[in-house]
C-alpha atoms as a PDB file:
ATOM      1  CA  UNK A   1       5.943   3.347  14.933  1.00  0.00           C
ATOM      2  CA  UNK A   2       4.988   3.654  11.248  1.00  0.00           C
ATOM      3  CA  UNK A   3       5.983   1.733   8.350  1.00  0.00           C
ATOM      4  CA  UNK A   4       4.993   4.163   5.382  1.00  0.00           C
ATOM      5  CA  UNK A   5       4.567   1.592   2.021  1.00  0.00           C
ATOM      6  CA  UNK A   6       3.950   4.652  -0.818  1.00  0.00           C
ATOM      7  CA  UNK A   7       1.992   3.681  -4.163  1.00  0.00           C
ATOM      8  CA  UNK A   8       3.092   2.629  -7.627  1.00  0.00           C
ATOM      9  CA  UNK A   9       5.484   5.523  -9.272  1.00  0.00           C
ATOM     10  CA  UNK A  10       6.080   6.738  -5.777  1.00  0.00           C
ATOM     11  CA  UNK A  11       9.138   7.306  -3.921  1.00  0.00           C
ATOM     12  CA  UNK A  12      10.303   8.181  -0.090  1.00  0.00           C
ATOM     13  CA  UNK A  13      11.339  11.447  -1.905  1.00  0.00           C
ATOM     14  CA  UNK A  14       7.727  12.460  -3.725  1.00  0.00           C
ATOM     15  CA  UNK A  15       6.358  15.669  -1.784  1.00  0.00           C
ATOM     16  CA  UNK A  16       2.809  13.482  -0.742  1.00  0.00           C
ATOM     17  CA  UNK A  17       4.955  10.412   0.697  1.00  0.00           C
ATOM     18  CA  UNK A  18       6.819  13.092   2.871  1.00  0.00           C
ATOM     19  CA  UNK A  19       3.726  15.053   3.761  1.00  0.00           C
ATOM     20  CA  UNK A  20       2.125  11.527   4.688  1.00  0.00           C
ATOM     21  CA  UNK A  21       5.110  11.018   6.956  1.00  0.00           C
ATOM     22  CA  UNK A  22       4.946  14.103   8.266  1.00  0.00           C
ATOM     23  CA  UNK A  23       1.530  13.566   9.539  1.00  0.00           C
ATOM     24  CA  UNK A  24       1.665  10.463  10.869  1.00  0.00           C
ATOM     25  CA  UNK A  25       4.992  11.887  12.761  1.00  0.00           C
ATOM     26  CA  UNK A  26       2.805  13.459  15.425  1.00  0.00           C
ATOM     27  CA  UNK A  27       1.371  10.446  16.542  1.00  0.00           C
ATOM     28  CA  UNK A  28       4.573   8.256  16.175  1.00  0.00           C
ATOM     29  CA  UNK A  29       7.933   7.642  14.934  1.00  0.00           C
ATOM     30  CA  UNK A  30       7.739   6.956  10.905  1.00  0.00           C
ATOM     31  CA  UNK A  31       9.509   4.560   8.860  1.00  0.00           C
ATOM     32  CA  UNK A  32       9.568   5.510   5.371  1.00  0.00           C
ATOM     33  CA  UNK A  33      11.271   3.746   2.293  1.00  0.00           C
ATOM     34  CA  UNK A  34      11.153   3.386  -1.140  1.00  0.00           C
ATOM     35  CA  UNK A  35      10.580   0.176  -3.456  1.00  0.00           C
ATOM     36  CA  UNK A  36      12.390  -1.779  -5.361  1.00  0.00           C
ATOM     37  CA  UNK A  37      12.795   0.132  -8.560  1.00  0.00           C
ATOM     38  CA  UNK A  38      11.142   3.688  -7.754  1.00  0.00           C
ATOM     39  CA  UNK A  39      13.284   6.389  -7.291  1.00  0.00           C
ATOM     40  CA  UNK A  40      16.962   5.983  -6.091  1.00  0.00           C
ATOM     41  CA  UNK A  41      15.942   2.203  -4.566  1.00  0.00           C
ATOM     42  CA  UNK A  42      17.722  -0.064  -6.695  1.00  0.00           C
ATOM     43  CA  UNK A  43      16.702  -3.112  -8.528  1.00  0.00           C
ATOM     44  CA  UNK A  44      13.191  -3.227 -10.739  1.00  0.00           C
ATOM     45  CA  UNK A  45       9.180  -3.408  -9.353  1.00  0.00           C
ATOM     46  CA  UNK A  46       7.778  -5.938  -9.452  1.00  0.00           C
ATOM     47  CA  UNK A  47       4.260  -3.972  -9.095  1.00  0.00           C
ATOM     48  CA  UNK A  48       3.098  -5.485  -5.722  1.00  0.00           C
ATOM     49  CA  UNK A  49       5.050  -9.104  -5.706  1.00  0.00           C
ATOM     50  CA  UNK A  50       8.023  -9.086  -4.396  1.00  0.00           C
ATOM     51  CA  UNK A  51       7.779  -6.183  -2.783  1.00  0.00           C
ATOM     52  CA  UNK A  52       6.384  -7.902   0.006  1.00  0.00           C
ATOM     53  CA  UNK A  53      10.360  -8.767   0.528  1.00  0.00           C
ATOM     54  CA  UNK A  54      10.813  -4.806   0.912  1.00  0.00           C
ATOM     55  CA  UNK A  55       8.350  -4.042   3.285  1.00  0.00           C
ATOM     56  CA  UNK A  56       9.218  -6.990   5.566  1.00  0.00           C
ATOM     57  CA  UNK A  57      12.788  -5.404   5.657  1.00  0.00           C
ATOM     58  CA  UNK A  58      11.885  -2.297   6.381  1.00  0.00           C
ATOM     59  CA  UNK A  59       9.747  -3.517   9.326  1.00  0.00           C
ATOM     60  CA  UNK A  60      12.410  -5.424  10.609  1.00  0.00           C
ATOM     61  CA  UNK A  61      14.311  -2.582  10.609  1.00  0.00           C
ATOM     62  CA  UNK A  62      11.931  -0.439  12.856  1.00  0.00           C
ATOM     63  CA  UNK A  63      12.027  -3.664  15.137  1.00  0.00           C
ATOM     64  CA  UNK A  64      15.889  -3.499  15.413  1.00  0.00           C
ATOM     65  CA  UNK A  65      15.597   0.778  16.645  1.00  0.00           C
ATOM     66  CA  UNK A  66      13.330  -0.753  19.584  1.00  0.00           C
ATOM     67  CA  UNK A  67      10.039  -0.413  18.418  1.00  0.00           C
ATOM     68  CA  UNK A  68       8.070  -2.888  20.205  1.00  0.00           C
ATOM     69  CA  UNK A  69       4.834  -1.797  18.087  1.00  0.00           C
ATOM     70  CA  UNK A  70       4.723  -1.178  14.470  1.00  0.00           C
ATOM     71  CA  UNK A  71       1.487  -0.532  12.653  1.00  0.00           C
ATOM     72  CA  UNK A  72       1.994  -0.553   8.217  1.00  0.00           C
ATOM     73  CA  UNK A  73       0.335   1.977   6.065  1.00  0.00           C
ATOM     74  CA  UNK A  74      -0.091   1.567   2.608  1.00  0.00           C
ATOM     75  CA  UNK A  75      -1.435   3.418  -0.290  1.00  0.00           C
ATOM     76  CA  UNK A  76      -2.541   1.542  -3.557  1.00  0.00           C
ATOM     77  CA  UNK A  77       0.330  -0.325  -4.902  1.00  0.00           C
ATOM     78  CA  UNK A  78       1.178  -0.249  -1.685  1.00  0.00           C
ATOM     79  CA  UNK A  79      -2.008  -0.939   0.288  1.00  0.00           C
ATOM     80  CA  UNK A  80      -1.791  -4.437  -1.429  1.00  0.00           C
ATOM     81  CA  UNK A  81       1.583  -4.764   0.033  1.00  0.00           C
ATOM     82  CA  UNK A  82       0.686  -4.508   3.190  1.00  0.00           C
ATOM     83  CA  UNK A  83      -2.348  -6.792   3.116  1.00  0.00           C
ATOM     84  CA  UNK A  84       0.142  -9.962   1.150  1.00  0.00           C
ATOM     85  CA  UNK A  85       3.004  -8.721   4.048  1.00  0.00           C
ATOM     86  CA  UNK A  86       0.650  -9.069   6.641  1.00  0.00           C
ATOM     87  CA  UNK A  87      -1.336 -12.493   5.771  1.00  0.00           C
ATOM     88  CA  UNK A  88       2.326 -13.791   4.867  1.00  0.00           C
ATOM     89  CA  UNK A  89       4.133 -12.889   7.385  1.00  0.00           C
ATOM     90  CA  UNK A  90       1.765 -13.719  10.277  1.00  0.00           C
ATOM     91  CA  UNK A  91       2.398 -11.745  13.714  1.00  0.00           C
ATOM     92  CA  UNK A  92       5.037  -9.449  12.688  1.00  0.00           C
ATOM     93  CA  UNK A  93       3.360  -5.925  12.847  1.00  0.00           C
ATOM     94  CA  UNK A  94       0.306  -4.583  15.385  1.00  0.00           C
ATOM     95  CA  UNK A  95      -1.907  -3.426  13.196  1.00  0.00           C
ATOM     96  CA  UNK A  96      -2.176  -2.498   9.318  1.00  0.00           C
ATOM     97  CA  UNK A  97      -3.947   0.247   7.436  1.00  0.00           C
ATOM     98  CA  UNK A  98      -4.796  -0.315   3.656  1.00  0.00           C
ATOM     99  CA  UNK A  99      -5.493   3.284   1.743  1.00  0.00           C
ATOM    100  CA  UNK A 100      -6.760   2.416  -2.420  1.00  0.00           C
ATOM    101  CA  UNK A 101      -5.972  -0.611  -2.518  1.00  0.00           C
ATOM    102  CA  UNK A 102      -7.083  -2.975  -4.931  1.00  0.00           C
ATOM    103  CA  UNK A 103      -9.133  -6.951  -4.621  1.00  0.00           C
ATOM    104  CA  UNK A 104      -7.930  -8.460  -7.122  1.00  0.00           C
ATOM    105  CA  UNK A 105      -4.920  -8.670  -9.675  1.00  0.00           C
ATOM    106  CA  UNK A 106      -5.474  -7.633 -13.633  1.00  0.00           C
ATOM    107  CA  UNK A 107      -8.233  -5.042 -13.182  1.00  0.00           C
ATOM    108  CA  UNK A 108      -8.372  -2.652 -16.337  1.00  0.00           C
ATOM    109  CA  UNK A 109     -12.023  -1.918 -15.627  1.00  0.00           C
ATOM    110  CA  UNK A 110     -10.876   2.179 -15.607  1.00  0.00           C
ATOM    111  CA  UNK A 111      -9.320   4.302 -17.538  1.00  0.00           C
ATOM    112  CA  UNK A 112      -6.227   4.744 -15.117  1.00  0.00           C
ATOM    113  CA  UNK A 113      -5.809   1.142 -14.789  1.00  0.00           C
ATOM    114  CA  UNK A 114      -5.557   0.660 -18.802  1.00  0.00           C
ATOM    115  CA  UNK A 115      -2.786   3.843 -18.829  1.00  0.00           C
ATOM    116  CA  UNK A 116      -1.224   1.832 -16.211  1.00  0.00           C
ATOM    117  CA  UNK A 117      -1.208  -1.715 -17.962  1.00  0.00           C
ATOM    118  CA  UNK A 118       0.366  -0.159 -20.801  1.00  0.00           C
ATOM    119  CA  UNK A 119       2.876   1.184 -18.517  1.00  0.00           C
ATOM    120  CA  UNK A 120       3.316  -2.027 -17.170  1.00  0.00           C
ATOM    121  CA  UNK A 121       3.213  -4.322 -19.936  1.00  0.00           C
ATOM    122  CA  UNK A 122       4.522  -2.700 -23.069  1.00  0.00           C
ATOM    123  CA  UNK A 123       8.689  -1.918 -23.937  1.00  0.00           C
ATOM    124  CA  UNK A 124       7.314   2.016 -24.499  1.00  0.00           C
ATOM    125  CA  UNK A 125       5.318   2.148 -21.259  1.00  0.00           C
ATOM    126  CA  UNK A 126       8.466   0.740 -19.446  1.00  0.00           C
ATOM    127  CA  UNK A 127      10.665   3.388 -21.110  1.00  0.00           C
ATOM    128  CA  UNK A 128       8.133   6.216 -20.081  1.00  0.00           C
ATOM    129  CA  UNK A 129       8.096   5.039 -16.769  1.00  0.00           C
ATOM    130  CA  UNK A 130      11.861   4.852 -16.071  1.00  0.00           C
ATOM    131  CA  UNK A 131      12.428   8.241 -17.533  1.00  0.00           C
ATOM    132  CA  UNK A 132       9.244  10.379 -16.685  1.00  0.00           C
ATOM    133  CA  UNK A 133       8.442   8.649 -13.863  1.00  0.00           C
ATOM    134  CA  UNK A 134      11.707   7.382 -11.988  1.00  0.00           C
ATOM    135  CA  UNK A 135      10.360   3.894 -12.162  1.00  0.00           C
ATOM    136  CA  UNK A 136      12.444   0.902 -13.711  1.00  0.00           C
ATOM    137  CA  UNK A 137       9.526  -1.673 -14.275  1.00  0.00           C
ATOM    138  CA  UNK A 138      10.641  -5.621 -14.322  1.00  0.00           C
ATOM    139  CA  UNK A 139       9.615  -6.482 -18.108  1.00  0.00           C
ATOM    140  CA  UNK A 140       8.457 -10.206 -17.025  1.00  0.00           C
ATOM    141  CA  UNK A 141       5.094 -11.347 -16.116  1.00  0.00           C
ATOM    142  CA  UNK A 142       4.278 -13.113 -12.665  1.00  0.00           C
ATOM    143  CA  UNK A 143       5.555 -16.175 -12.465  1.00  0.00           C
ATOM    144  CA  UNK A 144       3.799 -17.558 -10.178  1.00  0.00           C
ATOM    145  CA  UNK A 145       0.589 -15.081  -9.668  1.00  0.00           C
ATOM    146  CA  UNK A 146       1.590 -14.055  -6.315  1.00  0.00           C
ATOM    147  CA  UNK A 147      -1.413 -14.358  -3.356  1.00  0.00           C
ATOM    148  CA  UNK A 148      -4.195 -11.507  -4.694  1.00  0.00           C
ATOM    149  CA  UNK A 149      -5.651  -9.121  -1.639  1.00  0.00           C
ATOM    150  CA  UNK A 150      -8.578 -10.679  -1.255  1.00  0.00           C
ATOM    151  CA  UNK A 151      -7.131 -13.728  -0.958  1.00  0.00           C
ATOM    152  CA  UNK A 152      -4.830 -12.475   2.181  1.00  0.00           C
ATOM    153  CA  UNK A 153      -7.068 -10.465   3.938  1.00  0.00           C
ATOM    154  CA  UNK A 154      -8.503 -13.928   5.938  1.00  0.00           C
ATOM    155  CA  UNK A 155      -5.393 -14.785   6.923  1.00  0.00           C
ATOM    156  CA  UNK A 156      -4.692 -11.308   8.288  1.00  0.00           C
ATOM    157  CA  UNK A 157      -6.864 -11.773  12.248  1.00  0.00           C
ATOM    158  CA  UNK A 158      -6.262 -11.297  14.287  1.00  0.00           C
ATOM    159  CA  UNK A 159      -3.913  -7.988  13.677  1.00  0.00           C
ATOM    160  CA  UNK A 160      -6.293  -5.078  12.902  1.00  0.00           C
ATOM    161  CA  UNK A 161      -7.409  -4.166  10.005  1.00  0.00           C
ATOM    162  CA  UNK A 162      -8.886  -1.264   8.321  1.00  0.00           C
ATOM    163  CA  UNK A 163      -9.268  -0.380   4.832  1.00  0.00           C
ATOM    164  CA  UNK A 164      -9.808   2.662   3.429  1.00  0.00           C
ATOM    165  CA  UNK A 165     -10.862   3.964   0.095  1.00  0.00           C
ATOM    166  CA  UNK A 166     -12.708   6.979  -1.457  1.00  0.00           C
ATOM    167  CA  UNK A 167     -16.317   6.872  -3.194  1.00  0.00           C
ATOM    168  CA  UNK A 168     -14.441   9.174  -5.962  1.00  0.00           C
ATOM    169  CA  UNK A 169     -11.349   6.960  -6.371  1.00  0.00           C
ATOM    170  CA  UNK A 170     -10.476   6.973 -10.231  1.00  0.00           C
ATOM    171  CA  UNK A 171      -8.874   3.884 -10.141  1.00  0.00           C
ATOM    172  CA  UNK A 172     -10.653   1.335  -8.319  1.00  0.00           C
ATOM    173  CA  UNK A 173     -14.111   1.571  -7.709  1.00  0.00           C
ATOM    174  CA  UNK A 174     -15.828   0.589  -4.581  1.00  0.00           C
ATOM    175  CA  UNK A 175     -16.413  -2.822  -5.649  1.00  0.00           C
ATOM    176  CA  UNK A 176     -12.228  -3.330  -4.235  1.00  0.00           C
ATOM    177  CA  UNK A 177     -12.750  -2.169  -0.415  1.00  0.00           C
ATOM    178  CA  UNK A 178     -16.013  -3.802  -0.269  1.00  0.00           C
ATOM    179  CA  UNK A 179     -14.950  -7.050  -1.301  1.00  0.00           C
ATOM    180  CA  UNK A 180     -11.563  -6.958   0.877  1.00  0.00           C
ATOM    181  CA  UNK A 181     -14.170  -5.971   3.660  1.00  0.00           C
ATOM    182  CA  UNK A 182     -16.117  -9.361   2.861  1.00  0.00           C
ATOM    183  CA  UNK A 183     -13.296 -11.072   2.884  1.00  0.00           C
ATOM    184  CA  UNK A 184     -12.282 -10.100   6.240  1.00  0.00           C
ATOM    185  CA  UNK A 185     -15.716 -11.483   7.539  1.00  0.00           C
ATOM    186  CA  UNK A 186     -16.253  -9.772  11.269  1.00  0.00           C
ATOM    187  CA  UNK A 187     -12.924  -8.639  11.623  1.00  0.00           C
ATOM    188  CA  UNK A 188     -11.570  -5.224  10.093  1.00  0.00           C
ATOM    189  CA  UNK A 189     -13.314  -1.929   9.584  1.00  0.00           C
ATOM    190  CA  UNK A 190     -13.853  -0.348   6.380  1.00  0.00           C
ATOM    191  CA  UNK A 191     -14.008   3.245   5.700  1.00  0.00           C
ATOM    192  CA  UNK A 192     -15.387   4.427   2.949  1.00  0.00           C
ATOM    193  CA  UNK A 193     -14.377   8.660   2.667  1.00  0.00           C
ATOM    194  CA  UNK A 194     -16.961  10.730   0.587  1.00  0.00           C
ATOM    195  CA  UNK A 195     -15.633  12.759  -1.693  1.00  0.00           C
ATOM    196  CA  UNK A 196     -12.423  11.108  -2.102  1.00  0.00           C
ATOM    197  CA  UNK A 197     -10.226  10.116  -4.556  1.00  0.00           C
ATOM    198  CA  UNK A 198      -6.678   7.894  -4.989  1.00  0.00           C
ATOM    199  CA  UNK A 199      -3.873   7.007  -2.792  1.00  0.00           C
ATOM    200  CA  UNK A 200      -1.671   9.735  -1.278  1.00  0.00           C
ATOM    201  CA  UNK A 201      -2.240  12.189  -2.646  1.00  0.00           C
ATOM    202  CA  UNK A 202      -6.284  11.823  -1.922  1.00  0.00           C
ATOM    203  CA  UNK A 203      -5.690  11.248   1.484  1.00  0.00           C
ATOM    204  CA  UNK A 204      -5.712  14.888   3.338  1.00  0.00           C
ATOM    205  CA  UNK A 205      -4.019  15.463   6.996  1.00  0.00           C
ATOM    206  CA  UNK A 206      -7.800  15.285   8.652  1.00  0.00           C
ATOM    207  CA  UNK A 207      -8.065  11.775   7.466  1.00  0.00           C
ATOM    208  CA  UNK A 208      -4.568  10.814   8.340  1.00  0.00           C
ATOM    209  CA  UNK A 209      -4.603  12.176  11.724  1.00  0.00           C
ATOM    210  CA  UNK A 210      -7.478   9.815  12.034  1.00  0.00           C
ATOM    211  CA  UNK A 211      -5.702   6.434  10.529  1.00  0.00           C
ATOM    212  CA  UNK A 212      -2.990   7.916  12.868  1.00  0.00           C
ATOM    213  CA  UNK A 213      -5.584   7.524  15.805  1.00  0.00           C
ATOM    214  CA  UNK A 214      -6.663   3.855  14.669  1.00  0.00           C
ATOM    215  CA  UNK A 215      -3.586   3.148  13.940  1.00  0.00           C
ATOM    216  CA  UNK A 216      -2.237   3.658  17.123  1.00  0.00           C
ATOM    217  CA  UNK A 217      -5.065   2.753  19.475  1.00  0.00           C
ATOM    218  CA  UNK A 218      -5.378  -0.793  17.541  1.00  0.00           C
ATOM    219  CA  UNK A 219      -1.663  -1.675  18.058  1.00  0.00           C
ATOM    220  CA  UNK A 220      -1.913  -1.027  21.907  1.00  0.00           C
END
């Protein structure tokens, strides 16, 4: 079983989250959902913090269909979702695959990032994203800083890891995967995919038949 987690401005609607889940549906049964605030979930994102909350209860519900093995992808906002779900939430899923995710919280180092903060952070950008990108953003900053993604991904063994992230990714550079990858010491595998870029819509069927694999082989 699969517990899709989709990126930030995503939805279980979007055309890439279905084409994800239709992918991963070959190797497995698929879970997908959508977050707090994105498309027709209700409530507001929180961009990564309490939608740990989310992904726990969708994983539950997989549990409660009979799945005695669940394994969590996650792309971007998403791949630090599942890293903070499964450091926080010790034992409860098999195995957990982390697609563009980023180390650390605050980075405007790229252009993308710096559209994004703006989303995030400014009355217009929040008004652009609920209209023109079905996303109602919570206007209030993190109180407290929730647990960054490097910071979980020690407290993740001994579920499997791997991380994933392309050496053309606009968003984060390669300093993210290789520092989650430190943090995980000996356990974990990074992948870094040439030619690549972000998230889901990056990530073609080759290379998710092959997280399928992992995936699956990992969560026994």
């Amino acid at each position: 079983m699969f517990v899709v987690a989709h990126g930030f401005t995503g939805d279980a609607d979007r055309p890439h989250v279905r084409r994800v889940a239709g992918v991963l549906r070959d190797y497995g049964a698929v879970v997908t959902f959508s977050f707090r605030g994105h498309g027709r979930s209700g409530g507001r994102s929180t961009v990564g913090d309490k939608e740990v909350l989310d992904l726990d209860a969708a994983v539950e519900w997989a549990r409660g269909l009979g799945h005695a093995r669940v394994a969590t992808v996650g792309f971007s906002m998403g791949g630090s979702v599942v890293l903070r779900h499964a450091a926080l939430r010790p034992g409860t899923v098999d195995s957990v695959v982390s697609v563009s995710a980023p180390a650390r919280w605050y980075y405007r180092g790229t252009a993308p990032m710096r559209r994004l903060h703006w989303l995030v952070t400014r009355p217009e950008g929040r008004l652009v994203g609920r209209y023109g990108l079905r996303t109602r953003i919570h206007p209030r900053d993190w109180d407290p800083i929730p647990l960054s993604p490097v910071e979980a991904v020690p407290r993740i063994a001994p579920t499997p890891l791997l991380i994933v992230h392309g050496d053309r990714d606009g968003y984060f550079p390669l300093d993210h995967p290789r520092m989650l990858a430190e943090a995980a010491g000996g356990h974990g595998e990074l992948w870094t995919e040439p030619g690549m870029g972000h998230a889901e819509h990056a990530a073609d069927d080759a290379l998710l038949a092959r997280i399928a694999d992992w995936a699956v082989a990992r969560a026994g």
